[in-house]
C-alpha atoms as a PDB file:
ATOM      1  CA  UNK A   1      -4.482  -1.998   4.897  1.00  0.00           C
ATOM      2  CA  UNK A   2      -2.711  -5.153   5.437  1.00  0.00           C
ATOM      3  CA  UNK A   3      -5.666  -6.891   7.188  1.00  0.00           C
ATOM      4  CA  UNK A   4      -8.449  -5.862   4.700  1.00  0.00           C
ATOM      5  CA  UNK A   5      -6.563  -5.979   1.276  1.00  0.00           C
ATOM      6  CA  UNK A   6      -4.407  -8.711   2.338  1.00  0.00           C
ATOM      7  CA  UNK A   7      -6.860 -10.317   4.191  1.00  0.00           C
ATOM      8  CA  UNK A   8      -9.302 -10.596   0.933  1.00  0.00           C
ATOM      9  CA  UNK A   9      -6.430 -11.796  -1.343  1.00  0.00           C
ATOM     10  CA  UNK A  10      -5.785 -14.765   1.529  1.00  0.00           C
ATOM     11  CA  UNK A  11      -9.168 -15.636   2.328  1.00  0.00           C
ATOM     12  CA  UNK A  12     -11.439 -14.866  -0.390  1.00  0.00           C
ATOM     13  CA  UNK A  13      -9.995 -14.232  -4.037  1.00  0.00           C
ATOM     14  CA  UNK A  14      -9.824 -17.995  -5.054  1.00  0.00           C
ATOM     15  CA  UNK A  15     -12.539 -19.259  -2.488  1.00  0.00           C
ATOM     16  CA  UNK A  16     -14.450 -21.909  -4.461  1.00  0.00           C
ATOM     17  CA  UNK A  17     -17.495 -20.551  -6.956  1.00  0.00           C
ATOM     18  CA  UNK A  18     -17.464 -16.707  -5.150  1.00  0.00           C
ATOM     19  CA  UNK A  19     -14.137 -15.915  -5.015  1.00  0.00           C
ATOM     20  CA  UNK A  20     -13.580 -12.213  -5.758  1.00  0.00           C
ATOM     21  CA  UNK A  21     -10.432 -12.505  -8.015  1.00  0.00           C
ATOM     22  CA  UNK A  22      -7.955  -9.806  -8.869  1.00  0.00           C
ATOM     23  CA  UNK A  23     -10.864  -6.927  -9.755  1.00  0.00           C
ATOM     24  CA  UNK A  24     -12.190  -8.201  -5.625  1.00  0.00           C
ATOM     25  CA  UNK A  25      -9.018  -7.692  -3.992  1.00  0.00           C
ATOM     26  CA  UNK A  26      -8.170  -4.402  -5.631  1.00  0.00           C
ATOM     27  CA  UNK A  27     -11.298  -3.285  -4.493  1.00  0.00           C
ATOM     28  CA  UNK A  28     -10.857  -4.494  -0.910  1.00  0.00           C
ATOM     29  CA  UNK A  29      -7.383  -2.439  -1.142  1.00  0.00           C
ATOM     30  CA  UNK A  30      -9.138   0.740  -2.130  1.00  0.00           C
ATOM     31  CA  UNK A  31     -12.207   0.481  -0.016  1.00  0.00           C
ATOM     32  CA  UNK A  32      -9.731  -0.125   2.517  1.00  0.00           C
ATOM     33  CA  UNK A  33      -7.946   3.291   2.723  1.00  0.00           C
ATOM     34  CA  UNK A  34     -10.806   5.353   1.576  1.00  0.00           C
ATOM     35  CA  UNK A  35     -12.868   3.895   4.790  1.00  0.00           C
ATOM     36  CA  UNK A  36      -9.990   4.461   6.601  1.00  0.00           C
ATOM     37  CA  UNK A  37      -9.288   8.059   5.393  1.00  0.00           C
ATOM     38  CA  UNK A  38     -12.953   9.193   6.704  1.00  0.00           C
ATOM     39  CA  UNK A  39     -12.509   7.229   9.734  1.00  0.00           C
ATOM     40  CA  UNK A  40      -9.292   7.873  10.971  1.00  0.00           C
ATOM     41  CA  UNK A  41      -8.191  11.003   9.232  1.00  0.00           C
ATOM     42  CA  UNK A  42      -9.698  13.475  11.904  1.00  0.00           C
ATOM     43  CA  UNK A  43      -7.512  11.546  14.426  1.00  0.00           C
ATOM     44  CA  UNK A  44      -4.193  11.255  12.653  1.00  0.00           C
ATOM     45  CA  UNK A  45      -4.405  12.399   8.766  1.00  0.00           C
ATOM     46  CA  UNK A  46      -5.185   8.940   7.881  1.00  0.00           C
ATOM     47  CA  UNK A  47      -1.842   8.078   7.189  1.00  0.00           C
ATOM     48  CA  UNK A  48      -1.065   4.080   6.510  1.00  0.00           C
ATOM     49  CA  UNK A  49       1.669   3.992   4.650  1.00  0.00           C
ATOM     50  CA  UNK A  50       5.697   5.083   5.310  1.00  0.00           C
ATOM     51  CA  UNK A  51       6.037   5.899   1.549  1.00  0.00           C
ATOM     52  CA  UNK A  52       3.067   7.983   1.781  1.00  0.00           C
ATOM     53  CA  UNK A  53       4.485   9.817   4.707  1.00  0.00           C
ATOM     54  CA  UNK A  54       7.933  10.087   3.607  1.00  0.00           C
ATOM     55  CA  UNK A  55       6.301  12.165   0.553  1.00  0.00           C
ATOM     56  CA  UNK A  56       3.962  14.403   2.386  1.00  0.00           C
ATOM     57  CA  UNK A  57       6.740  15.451   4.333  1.00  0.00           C
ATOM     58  CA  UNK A  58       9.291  16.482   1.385  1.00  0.00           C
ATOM     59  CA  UNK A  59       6.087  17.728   0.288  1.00  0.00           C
ATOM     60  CA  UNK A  60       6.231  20.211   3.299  1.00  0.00           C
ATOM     61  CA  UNK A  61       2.505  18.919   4.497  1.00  0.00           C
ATOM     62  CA  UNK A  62       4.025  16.744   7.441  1.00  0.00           C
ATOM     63  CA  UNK A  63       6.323  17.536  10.369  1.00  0.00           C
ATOM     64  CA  UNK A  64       9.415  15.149   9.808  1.00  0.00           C
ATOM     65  CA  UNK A  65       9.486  14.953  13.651  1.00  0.00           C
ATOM     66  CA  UNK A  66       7.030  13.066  13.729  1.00  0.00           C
ATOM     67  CA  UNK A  67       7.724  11.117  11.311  1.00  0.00           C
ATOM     68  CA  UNK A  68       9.494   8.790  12.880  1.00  0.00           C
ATOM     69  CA  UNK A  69       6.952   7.539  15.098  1.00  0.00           C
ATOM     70  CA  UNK A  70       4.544   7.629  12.382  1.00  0.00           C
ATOM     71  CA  UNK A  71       6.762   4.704  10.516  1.00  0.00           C
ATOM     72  CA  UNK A  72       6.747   2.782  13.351  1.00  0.00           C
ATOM     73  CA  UNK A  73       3.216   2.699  14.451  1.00  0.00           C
ATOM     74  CA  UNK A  74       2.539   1.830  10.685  1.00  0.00           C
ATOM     75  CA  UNK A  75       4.807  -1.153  10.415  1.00  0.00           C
ATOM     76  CA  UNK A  76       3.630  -2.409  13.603  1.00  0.00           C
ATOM     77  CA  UNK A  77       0.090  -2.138  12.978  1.00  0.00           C
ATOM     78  CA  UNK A  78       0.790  -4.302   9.945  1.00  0.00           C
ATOM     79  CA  UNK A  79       3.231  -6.664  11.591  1.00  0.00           C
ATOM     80  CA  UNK A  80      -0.255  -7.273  14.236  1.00  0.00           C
ATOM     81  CA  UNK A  81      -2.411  -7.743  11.185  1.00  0.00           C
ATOM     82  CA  UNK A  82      -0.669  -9.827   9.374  1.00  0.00           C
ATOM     83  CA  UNK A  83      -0.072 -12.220  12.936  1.00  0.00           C
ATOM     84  CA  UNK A  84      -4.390 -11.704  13.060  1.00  0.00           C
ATOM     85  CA  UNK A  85      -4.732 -12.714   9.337  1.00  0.00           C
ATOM     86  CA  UNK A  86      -2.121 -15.797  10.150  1.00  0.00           C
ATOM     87  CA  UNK A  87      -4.120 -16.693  12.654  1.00  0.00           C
ATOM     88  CA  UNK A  88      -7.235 -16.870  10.921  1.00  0.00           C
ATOM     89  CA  UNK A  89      -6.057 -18.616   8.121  1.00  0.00           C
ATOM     90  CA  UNK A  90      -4.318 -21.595   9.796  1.00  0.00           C
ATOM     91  CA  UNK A  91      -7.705 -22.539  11.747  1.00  0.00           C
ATOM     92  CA  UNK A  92      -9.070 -23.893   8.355  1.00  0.00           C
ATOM     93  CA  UNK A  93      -8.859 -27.831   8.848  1.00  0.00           C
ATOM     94  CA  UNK A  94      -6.316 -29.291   6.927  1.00  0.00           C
ATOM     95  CA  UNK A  95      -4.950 -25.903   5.848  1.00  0.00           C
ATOM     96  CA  UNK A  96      -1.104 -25.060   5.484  1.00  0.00           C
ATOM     97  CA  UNK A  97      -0.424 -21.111   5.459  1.00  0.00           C
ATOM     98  CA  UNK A  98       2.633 -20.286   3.189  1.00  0.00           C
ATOM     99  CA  UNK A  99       1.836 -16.892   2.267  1.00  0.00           C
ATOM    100  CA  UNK A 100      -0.241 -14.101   3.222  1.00  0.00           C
ATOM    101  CA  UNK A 101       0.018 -12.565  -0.263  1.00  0.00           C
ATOM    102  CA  UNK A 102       3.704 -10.974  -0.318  1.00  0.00           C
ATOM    103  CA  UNK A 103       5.263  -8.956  -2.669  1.00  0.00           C
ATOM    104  CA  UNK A 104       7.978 -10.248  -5.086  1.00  0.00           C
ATOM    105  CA  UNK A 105       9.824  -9.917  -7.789  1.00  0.00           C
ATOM    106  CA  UNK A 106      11.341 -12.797 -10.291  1.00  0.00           C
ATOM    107  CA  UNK A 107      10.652 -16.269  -9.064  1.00  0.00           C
ATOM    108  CA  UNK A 108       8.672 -14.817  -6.665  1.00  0.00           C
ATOM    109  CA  UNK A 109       6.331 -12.221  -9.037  1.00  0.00           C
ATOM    110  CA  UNK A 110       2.991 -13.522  -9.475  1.00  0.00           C
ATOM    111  CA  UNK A 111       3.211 -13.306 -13.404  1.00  0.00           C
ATOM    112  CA  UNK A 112       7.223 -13.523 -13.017  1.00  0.00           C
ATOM    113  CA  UNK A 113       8.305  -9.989 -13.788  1.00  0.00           C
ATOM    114  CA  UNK A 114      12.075  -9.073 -13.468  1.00  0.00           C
ATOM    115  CA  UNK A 115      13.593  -7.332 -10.818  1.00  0.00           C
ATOM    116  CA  UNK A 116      13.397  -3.979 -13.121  1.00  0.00           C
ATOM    117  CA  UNK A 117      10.040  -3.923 -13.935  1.00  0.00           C
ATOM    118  CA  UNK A 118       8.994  -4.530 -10.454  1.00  0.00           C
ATOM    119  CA  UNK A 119      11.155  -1.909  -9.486  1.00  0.00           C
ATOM    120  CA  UNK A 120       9.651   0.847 -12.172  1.00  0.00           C
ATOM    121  CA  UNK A 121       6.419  -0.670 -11.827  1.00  0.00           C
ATOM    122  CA  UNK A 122       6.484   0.401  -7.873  1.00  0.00           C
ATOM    123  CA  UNK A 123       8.377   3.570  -8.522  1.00  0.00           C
ATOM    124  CA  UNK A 124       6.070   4.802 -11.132  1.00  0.00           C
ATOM    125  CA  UNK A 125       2.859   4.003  -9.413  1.00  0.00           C
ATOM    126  CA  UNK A 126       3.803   5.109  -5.905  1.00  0.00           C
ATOM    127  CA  UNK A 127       4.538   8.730  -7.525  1.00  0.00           C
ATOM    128  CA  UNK A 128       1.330   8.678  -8.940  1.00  0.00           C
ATOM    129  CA  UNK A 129      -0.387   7.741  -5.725  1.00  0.00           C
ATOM    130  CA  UNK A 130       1.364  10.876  -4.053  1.00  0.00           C
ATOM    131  CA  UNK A 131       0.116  12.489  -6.894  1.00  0.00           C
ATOM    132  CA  UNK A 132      -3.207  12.110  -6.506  1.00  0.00           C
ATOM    133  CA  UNK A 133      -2.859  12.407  -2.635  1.00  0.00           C
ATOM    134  CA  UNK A 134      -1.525  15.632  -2.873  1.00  0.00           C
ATOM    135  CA  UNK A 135      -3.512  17.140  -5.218  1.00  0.00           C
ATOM    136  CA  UNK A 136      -7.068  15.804  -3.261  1.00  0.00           C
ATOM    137  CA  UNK A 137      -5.533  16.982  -0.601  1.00  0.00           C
ATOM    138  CA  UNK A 138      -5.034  20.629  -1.638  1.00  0.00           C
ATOM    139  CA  UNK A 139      -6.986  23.271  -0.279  1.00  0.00           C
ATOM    140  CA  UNK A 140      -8.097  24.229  -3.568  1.00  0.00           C
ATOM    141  CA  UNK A 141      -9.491  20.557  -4.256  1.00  0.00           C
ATOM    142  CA  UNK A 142     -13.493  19.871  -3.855  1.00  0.00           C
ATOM    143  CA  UNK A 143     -14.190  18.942   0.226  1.00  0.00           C
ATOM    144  CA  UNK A 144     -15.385  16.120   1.282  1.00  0.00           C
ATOM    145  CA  UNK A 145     -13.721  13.833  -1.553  1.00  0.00           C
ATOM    146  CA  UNK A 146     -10.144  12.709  -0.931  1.00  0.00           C
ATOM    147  CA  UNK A 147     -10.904  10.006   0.993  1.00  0.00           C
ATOM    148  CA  UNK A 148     -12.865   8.595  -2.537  1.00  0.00           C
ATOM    149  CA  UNK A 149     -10.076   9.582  -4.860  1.00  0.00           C
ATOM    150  CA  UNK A 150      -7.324   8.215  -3.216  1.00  0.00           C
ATOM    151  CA  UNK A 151      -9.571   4.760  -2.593  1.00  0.00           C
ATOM    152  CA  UNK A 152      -9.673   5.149  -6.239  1.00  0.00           C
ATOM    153  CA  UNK A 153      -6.274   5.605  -7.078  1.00  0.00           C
ATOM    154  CA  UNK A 154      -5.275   2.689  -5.030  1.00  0.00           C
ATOM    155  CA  UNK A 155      -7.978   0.874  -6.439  1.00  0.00           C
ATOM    156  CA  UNK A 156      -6.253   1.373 -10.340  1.00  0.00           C
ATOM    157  CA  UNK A 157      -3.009   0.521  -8.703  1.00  0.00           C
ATOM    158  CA  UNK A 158      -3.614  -2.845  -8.100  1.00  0.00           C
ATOM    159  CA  UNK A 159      -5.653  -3.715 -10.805  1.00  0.00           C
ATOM    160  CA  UNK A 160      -2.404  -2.186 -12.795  1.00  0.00           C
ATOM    161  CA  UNK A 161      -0.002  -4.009 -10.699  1.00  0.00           C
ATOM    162  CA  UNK A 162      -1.326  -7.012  -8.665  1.00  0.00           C
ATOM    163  CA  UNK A 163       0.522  -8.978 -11.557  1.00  0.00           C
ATOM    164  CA  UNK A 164       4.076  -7.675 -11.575  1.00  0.00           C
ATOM    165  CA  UNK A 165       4.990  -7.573  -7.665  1.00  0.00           C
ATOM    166  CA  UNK A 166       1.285  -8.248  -5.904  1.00  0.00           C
ATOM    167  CA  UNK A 167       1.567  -4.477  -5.176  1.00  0.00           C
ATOM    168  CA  UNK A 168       3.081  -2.654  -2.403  1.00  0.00           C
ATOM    169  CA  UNK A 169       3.426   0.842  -3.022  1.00  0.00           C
ATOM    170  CA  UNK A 170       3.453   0.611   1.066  1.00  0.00           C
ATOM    171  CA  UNK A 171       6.478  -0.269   3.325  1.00  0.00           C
ATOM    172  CA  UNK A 172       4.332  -1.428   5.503  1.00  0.00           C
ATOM    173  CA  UNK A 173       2.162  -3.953   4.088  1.00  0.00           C
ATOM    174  CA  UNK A 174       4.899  -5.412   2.845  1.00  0.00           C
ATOM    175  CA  UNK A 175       6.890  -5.955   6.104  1.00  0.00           C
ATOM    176  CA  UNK A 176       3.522  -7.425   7.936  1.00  0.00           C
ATOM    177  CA  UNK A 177       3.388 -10.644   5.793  1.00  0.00           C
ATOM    178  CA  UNK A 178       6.559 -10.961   4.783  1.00  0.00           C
ATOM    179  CA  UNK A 179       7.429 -12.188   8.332  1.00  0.00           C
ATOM    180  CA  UNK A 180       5.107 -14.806   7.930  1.00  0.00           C
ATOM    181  CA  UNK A 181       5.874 -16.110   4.552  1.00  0.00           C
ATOM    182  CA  UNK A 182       8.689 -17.304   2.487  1.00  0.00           C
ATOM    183  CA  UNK A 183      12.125 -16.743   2.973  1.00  0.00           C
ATOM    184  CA  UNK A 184      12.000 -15.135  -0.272  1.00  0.00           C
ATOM    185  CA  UNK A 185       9.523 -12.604   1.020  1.00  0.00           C
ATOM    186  CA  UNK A 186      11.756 -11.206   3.593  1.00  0.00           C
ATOM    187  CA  UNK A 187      14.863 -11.275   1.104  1.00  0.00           C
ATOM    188  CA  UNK A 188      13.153  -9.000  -1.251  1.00  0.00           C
ATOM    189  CA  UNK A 189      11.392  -6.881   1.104  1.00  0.00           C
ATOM    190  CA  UNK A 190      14.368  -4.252   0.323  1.00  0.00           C
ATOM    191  CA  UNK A 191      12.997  -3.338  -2.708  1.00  0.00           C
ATOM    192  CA  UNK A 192       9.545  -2.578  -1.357  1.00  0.00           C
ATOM    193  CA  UNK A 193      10.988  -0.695   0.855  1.00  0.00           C
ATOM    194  CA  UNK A 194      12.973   1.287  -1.831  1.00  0.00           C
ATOM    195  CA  UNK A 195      11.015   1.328  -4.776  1.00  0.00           C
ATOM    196  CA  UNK A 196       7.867   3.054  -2.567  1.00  0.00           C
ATOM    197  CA  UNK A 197       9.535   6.118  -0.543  1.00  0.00           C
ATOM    198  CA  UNK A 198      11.406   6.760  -4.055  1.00  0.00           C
ATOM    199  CA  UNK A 199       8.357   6.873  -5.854  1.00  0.00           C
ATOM    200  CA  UNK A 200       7.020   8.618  -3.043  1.00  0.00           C
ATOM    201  CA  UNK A 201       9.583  11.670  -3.114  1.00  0.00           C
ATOM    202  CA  UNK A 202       9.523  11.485  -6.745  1.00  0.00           C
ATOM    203  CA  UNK A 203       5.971  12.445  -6.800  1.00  0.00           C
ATOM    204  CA  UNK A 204       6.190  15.192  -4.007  1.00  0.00           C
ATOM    205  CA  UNK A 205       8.698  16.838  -6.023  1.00  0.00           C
ATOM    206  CA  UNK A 206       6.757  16.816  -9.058  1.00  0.00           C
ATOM    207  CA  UNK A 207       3.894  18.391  -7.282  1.00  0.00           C
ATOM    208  CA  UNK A 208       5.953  20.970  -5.383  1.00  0.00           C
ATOM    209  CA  UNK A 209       7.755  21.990  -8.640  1.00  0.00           C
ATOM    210  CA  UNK A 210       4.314  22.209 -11.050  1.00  0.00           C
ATOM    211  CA  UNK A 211       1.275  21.627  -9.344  1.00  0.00           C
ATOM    212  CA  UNK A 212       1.715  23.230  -6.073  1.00  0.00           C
ATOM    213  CA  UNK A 213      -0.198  26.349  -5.495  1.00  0.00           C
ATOM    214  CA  UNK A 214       1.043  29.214  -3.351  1.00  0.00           C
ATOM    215  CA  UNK A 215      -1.392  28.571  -0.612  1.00  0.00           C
ATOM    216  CA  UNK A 216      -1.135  24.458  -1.095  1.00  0.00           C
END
């Protein structure tokens, strides 16, 4: 997650004449986990994200004995891809690396959203993420197609919100770069923190309490 969507925001949205943009970088986010949910999910569950895993659990679809271990094989997988994205970026001649497209709020927002709206903005979406996990995910859903839907979902997620904090909706991607950005990165990495496994129990409850069928 951190070194693909990240990874395309640092090194190819503005390049000269091809860059990709906002639409290219959502895209690389998306294409990101739903490549990874084939690829990894017969190994693991395919799970990338604290907030996500936070939610399954209150969901009852995850052990929270493992979930510890979970969390911290996710935040240092994107701590090491975010130190593999630095690296690539700073062997450009002449270039300076400042950010490797962290999440902020105010000053620090890409279109300079408050602290509120980044923090509803993050809620809101991250319950509709576990949302749309969940219910993919259900043994009633179609086979075969999570992996698409939730690529998708994350897909609309950043197109939505890109603008507001540079998206998080994941813990994780957000402590990767923020260690090698601005000082304001790391002193509003609380809220990406909060905002997401909120969101994320927010959503799990909404599933458990109408959408959840008695074999989910």
């Amino acid at each position: 997650m951190t070194f693909g969507g990240c990874g395309s925001a640092v090194l190819a949205a503005a390049f000269p004449q091809v860059g990709i943009g906002l639409l290219g970088v959502s895209l690389a986010f998306g294409l990101t986990v739903l490549t990874g949910a084939y690829a990894f999910g017969p190994v693991s569950g395919g799970h990338f994200n604290p907030a996500v895993s936070v939610g399954l659990t209150v969901a009852g679809r995850f052990k929270a004995s493992e979930l510890p271990g979970y969390i911290i094989a996710q935040v240092l997988g994107a701590i090491a891809a975010a130190a593999v994205l630095y690296l690539i970026a700073s062997g450009k001649a002449g270039a300076t690396v400042t950010d490797l497209a962290t999440n902020g709020f105010g000053e620090h927002s890409p279109g300079k959203f408050s602290m509120v709206a980044a923090l509803v903005t993050e809620v809101v979406l991250t319950a509709v993420f576990l949302l749309v996990i969940l219910g993919s995910t259900a043994k009633k859903a179609a086979a075969g197609f999570a992996g698409m839907s939730i690529g998708l979902c994350l897909t609309l997620i950043h197109l939505i919100s890109i603008p507001v904090t540079n998206t998080s909706v994941n813990p994780a991607r957000s402590t990767g770069p923020a260690l090698f950005g601005p000082s304001i990165a790391l002193e509003q990495l609380w809220l990406f923190w909060l905002a997401p496994i909120v969101g994320a129990v927010i959503g799990a409850l909404i599933h458990k309490a109408l959408l959840a069928g008695q074999d989910d």
